[in-house]
PDB file of N, CA and C in Angstrom:
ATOM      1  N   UNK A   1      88.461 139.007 108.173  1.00  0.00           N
ATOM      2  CA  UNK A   1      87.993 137.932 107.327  1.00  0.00           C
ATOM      3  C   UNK A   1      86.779 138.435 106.540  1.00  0.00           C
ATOM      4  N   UNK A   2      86.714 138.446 105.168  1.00  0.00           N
ATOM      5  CA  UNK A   2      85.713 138.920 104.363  1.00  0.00           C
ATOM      6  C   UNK A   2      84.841 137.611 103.703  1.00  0.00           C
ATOM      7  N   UNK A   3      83.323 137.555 103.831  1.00  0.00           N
ATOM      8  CA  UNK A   3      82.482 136.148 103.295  1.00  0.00           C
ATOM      9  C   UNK A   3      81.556 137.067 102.799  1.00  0.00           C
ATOM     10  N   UNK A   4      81.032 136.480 101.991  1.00  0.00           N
ATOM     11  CA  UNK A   4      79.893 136.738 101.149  1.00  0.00           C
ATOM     12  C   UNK A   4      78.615 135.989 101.303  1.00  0.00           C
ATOM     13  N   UNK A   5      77.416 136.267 101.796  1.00  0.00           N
ATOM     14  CA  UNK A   5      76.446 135.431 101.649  1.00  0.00           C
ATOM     15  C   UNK A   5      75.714 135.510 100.329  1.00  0.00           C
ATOM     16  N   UNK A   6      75.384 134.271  99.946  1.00  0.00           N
ATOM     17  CA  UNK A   6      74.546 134.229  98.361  1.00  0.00           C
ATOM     18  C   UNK A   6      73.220 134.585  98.779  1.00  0.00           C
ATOM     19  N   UNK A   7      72.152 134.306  99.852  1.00  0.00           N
ATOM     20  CA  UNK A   7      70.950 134.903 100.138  1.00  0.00           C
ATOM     21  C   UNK A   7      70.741 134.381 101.561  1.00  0.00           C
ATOM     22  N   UNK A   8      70.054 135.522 101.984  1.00  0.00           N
ATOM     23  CA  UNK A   8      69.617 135.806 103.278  1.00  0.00           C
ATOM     24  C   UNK A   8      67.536 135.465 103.118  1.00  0.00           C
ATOM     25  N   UNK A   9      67.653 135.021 104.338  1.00  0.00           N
ATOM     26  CA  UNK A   9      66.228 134.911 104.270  1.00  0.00           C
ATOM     27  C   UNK A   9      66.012 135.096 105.948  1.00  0.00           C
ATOM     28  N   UNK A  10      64.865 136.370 105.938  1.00  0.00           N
ATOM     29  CA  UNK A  10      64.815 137.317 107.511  1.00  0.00           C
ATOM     30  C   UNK A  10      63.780 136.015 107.503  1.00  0.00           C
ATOM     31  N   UNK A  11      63.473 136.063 108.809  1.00  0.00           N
ATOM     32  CA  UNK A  11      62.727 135.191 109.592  1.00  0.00           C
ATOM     33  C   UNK A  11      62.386 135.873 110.900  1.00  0.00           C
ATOM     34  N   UNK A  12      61.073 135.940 110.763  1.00  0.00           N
ATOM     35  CA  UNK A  12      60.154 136.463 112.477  1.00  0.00           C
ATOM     36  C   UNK A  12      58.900 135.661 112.818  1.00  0.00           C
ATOM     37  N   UNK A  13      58.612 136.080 113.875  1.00  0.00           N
ATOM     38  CA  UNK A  13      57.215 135.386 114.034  1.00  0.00           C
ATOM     39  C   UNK A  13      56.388 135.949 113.773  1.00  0.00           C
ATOM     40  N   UNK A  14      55.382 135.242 113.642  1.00  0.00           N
ATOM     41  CA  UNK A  14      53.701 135.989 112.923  1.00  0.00           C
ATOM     42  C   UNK A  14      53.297 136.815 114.485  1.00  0.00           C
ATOM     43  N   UNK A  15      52.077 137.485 114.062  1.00  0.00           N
ATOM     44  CA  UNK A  15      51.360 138.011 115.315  1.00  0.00           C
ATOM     45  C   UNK A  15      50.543 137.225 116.225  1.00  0.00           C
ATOM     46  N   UNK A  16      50.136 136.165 115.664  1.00  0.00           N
ATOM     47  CA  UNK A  16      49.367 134.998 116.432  1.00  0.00           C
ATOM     48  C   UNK A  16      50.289 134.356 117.112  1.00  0.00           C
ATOM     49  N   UNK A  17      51.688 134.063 116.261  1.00  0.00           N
ATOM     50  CA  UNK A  17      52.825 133.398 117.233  1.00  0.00           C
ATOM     51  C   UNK A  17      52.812 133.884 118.789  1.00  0.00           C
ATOM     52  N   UNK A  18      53.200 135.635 118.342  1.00  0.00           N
ATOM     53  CA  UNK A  18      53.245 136.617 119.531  1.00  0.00           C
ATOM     54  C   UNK A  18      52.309 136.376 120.642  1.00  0.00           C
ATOM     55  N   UNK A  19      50.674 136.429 120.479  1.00  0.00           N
ATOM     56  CA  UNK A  19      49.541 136.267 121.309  1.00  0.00           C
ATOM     57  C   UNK A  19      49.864 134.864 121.866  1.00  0.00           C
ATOM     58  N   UNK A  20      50.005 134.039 121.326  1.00  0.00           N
ATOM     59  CA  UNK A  20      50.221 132.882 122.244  1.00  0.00           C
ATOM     60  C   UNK A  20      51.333 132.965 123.174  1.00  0.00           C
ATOM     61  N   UNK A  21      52.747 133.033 122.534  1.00  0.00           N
ATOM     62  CA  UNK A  21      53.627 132.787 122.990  1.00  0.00           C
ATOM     63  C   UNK A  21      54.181 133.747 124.722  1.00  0.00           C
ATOM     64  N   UNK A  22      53.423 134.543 124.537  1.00  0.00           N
ATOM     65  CA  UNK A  22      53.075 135.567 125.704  1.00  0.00           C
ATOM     66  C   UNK A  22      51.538 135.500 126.213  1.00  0.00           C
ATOM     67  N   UNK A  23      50.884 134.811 125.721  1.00  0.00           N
ATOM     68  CA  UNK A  23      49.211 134.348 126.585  1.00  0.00           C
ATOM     69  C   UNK A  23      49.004 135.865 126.594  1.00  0.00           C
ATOM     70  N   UNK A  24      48.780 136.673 125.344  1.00  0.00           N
ATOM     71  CA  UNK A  24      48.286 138.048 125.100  1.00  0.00           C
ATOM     72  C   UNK A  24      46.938 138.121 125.410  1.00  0.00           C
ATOM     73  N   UNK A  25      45.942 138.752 125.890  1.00  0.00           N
ATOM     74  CA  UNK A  25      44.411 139.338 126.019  1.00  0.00           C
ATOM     75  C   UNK A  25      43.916 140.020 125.224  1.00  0.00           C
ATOM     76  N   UNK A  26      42.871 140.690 125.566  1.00  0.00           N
ATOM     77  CA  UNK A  26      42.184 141.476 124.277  1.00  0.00           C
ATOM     78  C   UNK A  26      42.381 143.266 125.371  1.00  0.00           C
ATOM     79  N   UNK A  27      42.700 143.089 126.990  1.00  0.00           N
ATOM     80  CA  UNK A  27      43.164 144.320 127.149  1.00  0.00           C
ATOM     81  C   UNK A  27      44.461 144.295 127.147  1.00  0.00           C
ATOM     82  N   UNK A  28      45.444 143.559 127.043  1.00  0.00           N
ATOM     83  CA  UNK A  28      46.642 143.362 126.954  1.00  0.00           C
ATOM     84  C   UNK A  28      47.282 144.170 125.484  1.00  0.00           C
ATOM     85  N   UNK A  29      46.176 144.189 124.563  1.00  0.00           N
ATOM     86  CA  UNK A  29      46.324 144.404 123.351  1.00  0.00           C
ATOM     87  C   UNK A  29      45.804 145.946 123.222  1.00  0.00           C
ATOM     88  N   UNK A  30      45.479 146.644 124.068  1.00  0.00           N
ATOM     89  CA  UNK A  30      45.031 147.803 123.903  1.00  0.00           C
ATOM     90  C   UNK A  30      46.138 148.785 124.655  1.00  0.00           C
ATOM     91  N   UNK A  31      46.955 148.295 125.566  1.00  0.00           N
ATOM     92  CA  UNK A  31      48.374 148.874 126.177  1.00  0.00           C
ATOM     93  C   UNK A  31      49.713 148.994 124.998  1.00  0.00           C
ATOM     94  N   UNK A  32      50.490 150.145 125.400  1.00  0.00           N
ATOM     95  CA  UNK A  32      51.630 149.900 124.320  1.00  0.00           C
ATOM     96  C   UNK A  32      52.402 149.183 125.025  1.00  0.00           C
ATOM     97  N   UNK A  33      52.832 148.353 124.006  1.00  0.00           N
ATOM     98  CA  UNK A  33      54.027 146.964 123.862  1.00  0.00           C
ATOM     99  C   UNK A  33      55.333 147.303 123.266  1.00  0.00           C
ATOM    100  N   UNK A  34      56.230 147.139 124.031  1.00  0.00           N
ATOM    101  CA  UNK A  34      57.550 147.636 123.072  1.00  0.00           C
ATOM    102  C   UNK A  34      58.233 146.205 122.944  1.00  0.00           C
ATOM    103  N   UNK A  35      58.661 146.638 121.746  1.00  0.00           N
ATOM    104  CA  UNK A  35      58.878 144.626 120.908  1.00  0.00           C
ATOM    105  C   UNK A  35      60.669 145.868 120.634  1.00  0.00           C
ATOM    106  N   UNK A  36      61.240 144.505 121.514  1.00  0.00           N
ATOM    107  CA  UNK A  36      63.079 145.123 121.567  1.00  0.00           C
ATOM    108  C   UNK A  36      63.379 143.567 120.897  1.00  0.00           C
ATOM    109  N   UNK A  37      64.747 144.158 119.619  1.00  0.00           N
ATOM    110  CA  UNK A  37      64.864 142.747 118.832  1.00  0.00           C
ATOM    111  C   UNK A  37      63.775 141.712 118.412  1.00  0.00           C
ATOM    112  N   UNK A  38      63.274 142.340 117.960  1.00  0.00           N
ATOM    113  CA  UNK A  38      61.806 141.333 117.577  1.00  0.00           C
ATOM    114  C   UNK A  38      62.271 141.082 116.051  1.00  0.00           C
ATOM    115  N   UNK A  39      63.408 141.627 115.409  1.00  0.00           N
ATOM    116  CA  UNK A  39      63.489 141.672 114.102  1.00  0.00           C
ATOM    117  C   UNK A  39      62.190 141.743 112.921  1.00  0.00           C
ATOM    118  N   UNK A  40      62.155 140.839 112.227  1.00  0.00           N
ATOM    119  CA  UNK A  40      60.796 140.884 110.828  1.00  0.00           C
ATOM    120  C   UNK A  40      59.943 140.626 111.102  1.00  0.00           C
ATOM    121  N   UNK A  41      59.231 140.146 112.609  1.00  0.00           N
ATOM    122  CA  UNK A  41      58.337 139.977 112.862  1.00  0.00           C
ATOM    123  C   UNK A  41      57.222 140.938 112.659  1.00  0.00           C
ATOM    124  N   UNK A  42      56.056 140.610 112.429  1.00  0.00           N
ATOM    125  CA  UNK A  42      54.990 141.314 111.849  1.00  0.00           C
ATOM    126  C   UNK A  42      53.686 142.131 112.909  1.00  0.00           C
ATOM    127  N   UNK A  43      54.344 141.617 114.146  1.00  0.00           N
ATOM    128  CA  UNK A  43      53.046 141.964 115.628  1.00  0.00           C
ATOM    129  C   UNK A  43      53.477 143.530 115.220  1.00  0.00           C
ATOM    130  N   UNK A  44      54.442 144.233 115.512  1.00  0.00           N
ATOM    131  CA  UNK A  44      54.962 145.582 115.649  1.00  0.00           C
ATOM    132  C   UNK A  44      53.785 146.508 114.653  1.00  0.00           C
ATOM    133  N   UNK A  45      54.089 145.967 113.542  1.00  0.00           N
ATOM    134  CA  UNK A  45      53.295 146.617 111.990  1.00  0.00           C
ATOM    135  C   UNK A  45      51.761 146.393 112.101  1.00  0.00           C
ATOM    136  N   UNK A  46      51.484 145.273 112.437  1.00  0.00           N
ATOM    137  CA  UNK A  46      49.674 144.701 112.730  1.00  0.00           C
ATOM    138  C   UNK A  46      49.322 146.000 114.144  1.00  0.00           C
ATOM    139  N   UNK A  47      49.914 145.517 115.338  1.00  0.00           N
ATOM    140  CA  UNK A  47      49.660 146.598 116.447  1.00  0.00           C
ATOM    141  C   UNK A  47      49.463 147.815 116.216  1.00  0.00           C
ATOM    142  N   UNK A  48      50.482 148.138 115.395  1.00  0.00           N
ATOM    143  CA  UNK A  48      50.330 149.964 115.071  1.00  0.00           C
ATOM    144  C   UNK A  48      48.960 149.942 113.832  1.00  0.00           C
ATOM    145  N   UNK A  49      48.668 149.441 113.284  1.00  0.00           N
ATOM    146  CA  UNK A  49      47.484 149.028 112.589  1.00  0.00           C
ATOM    147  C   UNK A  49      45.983 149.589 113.293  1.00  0.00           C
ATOM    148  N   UNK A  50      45.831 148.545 114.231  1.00  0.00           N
ATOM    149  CA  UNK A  50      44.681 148.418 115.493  1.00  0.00           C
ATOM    150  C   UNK A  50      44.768 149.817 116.289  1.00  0.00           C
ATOM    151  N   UNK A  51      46.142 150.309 116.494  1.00  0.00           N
ATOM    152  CA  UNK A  51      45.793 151.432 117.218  1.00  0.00           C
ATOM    153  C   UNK A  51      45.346 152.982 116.151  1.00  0.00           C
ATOM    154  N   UNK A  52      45.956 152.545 114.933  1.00  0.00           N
ATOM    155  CA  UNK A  52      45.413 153.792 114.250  1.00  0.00           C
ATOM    156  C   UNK A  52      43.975 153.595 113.905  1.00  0.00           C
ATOM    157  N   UNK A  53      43.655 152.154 113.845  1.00  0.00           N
ATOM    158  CA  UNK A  53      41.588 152.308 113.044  1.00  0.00           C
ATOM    159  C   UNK A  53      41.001 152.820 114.853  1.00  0.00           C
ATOM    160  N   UNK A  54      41.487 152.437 116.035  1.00  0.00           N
ATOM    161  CA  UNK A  54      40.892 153.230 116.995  1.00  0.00           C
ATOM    162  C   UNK A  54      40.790 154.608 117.249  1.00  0.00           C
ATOM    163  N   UNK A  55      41.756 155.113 116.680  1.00  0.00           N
ATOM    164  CA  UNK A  55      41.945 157.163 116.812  1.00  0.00           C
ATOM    165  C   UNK A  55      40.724 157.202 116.070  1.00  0.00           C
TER     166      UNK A  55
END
């Protein structure tokens, strides 16, 4: 069966979503986190952020 979608719109959660929704810390946030199917969500991209201004 062949369909066509006219537009897609990705949808993730923000990074604040993330911190709550898991009751994240401030050392919680200094461990690596592996985000499996997290799709467009934006924690992945912000995280790797924070750990490069620390090097």
């Amino acid at each position: 069966m062949k369909f066509k979608l006219k537009s897609i719109v990705p949808w993730g959660r923000s990074y604040e979503e993330y911190i709550k929704m898991f009751s994240l810390k401030k050392d919680d946030l200094k461990k690596n986190i592996l985000g499996c199917a997290d799709g467009p969500a934006n924690f992945n991209s912000i995280m790797t952020k924070h750990k490069k201004s620390r090097l």
